[in-house]
Structures are given as structure tokens and as C-alpha cells.
PDB file of N, CA and C in Angstrom:
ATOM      1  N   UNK A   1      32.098  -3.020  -4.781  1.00  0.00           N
ATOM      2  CA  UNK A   1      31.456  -3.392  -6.034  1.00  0.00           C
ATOM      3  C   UNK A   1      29.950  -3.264  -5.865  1.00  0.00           C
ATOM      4  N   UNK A   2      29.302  -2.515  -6.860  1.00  0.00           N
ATOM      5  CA  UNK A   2      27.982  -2.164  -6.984  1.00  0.00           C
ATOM      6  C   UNK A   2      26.623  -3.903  -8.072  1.00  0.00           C
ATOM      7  N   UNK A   3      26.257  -2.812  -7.704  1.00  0.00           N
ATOM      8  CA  UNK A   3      24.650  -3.958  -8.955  1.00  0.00           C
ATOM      9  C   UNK A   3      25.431  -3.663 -10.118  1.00  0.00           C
ATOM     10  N   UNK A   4      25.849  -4.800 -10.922  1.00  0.00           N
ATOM     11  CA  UNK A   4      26.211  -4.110 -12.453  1.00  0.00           C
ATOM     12  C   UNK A   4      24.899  -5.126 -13.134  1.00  0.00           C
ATOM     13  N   UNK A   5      24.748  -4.069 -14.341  1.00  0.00           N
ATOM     14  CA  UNK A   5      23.721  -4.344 -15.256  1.00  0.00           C
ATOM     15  C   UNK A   5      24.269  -4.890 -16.580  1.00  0.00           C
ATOM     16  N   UNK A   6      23.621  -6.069 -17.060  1.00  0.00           N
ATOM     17  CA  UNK A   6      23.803  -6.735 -18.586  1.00  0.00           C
ATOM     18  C   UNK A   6      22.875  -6.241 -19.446  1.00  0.00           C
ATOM     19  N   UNK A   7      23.185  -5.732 -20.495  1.00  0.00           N
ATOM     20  CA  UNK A   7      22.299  -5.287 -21.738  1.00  0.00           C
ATOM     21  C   UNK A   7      22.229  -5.704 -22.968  1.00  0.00           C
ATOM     22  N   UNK A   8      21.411  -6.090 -23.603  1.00  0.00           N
ATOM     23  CA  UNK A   8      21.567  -6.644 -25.151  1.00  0.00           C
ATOM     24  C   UNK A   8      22.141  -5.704 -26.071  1.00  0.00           C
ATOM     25  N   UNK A   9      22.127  -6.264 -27.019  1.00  0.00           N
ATOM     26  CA  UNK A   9      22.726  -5.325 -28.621  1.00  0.00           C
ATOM     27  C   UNK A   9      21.459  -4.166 -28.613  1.00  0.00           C
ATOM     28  N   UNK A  10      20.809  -3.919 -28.037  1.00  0.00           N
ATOM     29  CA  UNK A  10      19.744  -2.757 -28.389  1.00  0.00           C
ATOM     30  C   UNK A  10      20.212  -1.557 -26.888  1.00  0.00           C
ATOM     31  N   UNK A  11      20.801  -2.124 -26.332  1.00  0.00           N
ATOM     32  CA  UNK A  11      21.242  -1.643 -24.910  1.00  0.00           C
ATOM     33  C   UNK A  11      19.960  -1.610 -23.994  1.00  0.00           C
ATOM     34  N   UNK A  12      19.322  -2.567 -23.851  1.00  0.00           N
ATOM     35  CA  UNK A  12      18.027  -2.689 -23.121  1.00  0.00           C
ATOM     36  C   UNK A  12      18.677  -3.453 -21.857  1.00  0.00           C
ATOM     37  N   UNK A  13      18.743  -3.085 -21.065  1.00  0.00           N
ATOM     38  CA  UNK A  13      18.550  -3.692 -19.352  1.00  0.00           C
ATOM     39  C   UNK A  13      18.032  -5.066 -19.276  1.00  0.00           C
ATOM     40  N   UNK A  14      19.103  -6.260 -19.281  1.00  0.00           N
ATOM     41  CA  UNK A  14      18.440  -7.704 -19.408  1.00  0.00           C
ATOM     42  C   UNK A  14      18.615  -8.599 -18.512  1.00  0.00           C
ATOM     43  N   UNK A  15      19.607  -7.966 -17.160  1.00  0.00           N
ATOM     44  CA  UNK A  15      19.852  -9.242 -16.036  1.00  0.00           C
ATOM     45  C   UNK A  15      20.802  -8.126 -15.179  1.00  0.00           C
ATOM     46  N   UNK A  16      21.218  -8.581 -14.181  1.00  0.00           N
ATOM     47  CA  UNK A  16      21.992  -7.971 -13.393  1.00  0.00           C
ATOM     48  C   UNK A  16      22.572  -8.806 -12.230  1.00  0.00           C
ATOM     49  N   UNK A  17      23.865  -8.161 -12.262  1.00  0.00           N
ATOM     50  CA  UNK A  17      24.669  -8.852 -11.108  1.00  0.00           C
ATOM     51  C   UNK A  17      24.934  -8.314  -9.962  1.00  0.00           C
ATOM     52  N   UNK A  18      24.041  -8.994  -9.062  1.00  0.00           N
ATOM     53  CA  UNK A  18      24.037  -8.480  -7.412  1.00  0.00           C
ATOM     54  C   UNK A  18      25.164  -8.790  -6.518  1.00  0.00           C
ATOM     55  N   UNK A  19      26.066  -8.002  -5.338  1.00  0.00           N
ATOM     56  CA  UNK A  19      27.456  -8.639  -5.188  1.00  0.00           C
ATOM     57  C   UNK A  19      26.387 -10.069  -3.676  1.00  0.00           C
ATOM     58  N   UNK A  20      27.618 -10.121  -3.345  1.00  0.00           N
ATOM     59  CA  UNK A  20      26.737 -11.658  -2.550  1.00  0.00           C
ATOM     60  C   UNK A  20      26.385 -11.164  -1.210  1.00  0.00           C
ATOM     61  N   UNK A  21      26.563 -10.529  -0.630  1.00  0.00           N
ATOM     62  CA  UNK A  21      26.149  -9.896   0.293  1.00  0.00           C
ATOM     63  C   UNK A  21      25.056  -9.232   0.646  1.00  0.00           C
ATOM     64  N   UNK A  22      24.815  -8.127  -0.250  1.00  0.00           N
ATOM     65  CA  UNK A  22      23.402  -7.851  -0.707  1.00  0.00           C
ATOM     66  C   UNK A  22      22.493  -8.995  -0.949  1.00  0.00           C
ATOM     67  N   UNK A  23      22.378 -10.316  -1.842  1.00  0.00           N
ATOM     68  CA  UNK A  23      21.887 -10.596  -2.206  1.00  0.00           C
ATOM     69  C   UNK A  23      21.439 -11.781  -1.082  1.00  0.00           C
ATOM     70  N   UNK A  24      22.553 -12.266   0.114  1.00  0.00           N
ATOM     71  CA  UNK A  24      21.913 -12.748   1.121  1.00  0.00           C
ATOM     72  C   UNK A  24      21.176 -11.846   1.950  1.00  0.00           C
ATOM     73  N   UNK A  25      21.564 -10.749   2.095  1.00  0.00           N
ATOM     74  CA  UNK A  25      20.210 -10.023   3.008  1.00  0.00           C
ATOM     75  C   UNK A  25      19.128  -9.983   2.651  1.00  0.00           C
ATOM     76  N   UNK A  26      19.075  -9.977   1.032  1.00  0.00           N
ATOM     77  CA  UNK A  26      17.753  -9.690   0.402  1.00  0.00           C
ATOM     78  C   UNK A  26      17.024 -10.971   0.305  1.00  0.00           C
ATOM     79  N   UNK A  27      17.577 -12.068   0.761  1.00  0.00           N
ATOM     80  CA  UNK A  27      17.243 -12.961   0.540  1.00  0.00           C
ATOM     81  C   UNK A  27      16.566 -14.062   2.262  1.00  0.00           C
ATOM     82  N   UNK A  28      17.690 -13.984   3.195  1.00  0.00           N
ATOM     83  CA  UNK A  28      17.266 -14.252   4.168  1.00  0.00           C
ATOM     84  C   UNK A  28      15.738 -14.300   4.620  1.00  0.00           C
ATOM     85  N   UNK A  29      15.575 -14.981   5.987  1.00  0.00           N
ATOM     86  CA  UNK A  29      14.634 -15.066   6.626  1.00  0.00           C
ATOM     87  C   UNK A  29      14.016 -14.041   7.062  1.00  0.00           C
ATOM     88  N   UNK A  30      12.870 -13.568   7.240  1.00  0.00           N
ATOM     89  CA  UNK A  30      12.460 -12.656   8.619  1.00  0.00           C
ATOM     90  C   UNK A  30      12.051 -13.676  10.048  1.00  0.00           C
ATOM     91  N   UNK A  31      12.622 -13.410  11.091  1.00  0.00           N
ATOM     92  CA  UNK A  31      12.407 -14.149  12.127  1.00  0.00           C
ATOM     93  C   UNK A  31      11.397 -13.990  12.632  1.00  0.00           C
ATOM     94  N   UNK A  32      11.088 -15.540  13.239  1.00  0.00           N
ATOM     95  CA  UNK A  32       9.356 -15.244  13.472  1.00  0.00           C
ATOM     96  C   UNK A  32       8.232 -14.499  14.360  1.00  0.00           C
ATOM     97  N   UNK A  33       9.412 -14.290  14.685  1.00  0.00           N
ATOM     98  CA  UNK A  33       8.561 -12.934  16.216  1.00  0.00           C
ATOM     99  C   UNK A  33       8.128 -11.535  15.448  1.00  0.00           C
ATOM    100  N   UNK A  34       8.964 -11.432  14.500  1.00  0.00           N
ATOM    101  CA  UNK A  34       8.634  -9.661  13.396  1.00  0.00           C
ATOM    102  C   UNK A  34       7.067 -10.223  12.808  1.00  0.00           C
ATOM    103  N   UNK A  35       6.298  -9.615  12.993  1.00  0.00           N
ATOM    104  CA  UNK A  35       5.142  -9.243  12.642  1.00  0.00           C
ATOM    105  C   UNK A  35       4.856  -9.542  11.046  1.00  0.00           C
ATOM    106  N   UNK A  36       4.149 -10.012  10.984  1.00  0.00           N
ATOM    107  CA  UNK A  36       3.797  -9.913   9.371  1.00  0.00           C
ATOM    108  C   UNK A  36       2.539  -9.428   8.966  1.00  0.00           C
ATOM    109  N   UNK A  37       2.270  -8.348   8.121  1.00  0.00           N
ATOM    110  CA  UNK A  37       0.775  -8.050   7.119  1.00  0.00           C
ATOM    111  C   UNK A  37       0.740  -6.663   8.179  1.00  0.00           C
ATOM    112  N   UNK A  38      -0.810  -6.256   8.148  1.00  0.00           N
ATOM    113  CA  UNK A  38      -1.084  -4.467   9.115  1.00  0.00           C
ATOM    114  C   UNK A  38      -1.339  -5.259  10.523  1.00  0.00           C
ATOM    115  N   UNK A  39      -0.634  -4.348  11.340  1.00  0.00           N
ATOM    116  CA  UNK A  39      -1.191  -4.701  12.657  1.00  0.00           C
ATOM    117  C   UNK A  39      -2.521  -4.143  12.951  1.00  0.00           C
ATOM    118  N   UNK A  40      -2.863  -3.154  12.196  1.00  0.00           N
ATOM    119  CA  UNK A  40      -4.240  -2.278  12.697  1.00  0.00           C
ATOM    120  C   UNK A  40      -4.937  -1.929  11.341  1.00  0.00           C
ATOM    121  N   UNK A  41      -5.573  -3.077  11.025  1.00  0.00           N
ATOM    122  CA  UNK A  41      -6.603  -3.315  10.244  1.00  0.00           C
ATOM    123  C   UNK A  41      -7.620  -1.772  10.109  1.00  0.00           C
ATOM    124  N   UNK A  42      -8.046  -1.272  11.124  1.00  0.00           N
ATOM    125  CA  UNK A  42      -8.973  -0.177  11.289  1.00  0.00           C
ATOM    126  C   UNK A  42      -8.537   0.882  10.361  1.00  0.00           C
ATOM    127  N   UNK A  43      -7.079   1.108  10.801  1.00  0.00           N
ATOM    128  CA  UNK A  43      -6.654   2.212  10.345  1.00  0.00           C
ATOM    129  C   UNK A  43      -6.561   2.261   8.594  1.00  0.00           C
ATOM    130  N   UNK A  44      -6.777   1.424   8.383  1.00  0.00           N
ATOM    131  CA  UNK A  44      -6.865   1.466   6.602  1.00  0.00           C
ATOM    132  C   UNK A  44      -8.406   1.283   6.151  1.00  0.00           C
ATOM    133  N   UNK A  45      -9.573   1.356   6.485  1.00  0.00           N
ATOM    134  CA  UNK A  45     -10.691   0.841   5.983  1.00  0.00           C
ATOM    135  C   UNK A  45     -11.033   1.585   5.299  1.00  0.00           C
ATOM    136  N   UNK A  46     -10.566   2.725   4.788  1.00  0.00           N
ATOM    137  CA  UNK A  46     -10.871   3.811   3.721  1.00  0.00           C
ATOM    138  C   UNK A  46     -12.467   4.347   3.599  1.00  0.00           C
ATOM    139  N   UNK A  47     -12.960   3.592   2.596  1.00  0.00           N
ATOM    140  CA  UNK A  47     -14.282   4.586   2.617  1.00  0.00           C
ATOM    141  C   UNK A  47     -15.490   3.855   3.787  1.00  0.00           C
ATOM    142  N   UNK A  48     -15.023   2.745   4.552  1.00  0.00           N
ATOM    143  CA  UNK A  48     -16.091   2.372   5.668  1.00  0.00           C
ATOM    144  C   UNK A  48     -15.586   2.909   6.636  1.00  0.00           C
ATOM    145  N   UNK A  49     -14.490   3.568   6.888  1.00  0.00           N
ATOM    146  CA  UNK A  49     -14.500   4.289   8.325  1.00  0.00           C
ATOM    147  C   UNK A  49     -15.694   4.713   9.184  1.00  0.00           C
ATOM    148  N   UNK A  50     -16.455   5.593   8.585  1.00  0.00           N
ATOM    149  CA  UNK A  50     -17.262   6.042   9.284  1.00  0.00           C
ATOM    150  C   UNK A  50     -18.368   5.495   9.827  1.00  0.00           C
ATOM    151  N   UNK A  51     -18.435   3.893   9.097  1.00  0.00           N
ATOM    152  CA  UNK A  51     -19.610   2.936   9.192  1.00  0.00           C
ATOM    153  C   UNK A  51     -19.453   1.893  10.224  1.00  0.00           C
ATOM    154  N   UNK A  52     -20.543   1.752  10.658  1.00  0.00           N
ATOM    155  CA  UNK A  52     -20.389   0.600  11.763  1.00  0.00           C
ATOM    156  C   UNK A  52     -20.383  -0.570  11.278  1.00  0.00           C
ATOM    157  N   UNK A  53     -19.246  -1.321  10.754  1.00  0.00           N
ATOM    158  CA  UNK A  53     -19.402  -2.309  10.243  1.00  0.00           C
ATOM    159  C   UNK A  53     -18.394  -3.079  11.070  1.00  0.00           C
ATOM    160  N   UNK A  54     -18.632  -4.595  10.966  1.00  0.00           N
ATOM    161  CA  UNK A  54     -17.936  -5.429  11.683  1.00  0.00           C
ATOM    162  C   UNK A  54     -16.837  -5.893  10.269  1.00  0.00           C
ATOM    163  N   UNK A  55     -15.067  -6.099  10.691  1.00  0.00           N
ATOM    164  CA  UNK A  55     -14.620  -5.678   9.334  1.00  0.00           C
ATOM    165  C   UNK A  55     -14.142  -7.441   8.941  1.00  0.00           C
ATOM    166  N   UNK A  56     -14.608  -8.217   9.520  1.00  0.00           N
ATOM    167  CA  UNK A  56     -13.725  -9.660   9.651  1.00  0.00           C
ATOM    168  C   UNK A  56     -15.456 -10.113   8.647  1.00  0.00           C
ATOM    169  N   UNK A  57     -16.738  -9.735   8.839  1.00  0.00           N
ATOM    170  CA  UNK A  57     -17.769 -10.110   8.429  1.00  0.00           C
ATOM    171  C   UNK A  57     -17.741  -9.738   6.626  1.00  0.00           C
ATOM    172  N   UNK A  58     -17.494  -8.545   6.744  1.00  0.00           N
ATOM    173  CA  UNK A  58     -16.955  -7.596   5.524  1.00  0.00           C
ATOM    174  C   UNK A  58     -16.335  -8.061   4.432  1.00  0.00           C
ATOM    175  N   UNK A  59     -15.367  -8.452   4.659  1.00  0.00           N
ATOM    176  CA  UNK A  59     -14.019  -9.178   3.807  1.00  0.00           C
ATOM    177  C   UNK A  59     -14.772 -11.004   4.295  1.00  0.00           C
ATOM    178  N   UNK A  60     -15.191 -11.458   4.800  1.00  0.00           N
ATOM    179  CA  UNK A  60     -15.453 -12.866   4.082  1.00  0.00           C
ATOM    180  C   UNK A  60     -16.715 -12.935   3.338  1.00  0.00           C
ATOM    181  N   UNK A  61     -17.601 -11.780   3.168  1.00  0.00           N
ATOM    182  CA  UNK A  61     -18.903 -11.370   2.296  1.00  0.00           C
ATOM    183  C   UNK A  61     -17.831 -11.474   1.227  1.00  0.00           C
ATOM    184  N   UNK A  62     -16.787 -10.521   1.035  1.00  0.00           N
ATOM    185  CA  UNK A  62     -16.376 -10.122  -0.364  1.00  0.00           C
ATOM    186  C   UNK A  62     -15.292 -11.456  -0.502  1.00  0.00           C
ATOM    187  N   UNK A  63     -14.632 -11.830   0.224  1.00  0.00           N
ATOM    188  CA  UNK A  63     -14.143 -13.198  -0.275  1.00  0.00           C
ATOM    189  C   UNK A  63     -15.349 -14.271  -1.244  1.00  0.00           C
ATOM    190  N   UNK A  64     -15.980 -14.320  -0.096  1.00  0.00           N
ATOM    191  CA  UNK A  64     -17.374 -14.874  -1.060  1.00  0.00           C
ATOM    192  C   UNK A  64     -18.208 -14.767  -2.177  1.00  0.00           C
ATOM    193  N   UNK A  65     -17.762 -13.628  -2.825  1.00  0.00           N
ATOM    194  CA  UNK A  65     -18.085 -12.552  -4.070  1.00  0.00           C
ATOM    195  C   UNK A  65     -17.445 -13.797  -5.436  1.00  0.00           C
ATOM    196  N   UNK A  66     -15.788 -13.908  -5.054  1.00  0.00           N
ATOM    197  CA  UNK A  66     -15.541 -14.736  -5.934  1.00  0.00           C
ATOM    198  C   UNK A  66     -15.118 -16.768  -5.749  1.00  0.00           C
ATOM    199  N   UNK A  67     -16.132 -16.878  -4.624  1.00  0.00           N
ATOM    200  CA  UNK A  67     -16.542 -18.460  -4.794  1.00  0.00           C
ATOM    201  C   UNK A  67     -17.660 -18.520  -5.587  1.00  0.00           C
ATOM    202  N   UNK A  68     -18.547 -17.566  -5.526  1.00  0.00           N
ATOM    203  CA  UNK A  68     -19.503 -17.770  -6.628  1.00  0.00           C
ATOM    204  C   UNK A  68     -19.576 -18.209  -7.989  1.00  0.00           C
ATOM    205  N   UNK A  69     -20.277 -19.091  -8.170  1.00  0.00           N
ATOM    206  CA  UNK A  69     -20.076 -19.691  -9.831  1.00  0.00           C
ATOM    207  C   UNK A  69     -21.840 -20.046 -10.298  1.00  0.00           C
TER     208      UNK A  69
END
């Protein structure tokens, strides 16, 4: 048995029924040793790559962007 889909009188897509199996995997834990977020920050800095910037200084400047009031 698959995802079946519920639809209104317009036949628009309005809920769906997941079988239970699927829906505990999708649901479970990740255990706490699996890694969470980028391990390698560097590799994504997009347009500062090339800049010598310190990147932990960077991102709490711009965190700080919106404490401002």
C-alpha cells in the first residue's frame, strides 16, 4: 500500500494517507553521533571566498544587523 491522496469536490489535493511504516521512519530520531548542519562552513562562503575574512566574526556582524532597533 502506497501514499493515497484525499481531494475535495474541486479535486484539489487536501490530506493524505501515509502507510505506518513510512511514516515512523519519517518520523524517528536521528541519533546523536550523525552530525547535524555543514561540517565545512568554508566550502559554502560564496562570494567571500576569496577574502580574508574571519567567518565566525562575519555572521555575528550580520546577526547583529537585526538586533538593531
Amino acid at each position: 500500500m502506497g501514499v493515497q491522496y484525499i481531494c475535495d469536490a474541486d479535486g484539489r489535493k487536501t490530506d493524505v494517507i501515509v502507510p505506518i511504516d513510512l511514516w515512523e521512519s519519517l518520523t524517528a530520531e536521528k541519533p546523536a553521533d550523525e552530525p547535524i548542519g555543514v561540517a565545512e562552513p568554508a566550502r559554502y562562503r560564496g562570494i567571500y571566498r576569496d577574502r580574508d575574512l574571519d567567518l565566525e566574526t562575519e555572521a555575528r556582524n550580520l546577526r547583529n544587523e537585526w538586533n538593531r532597533t
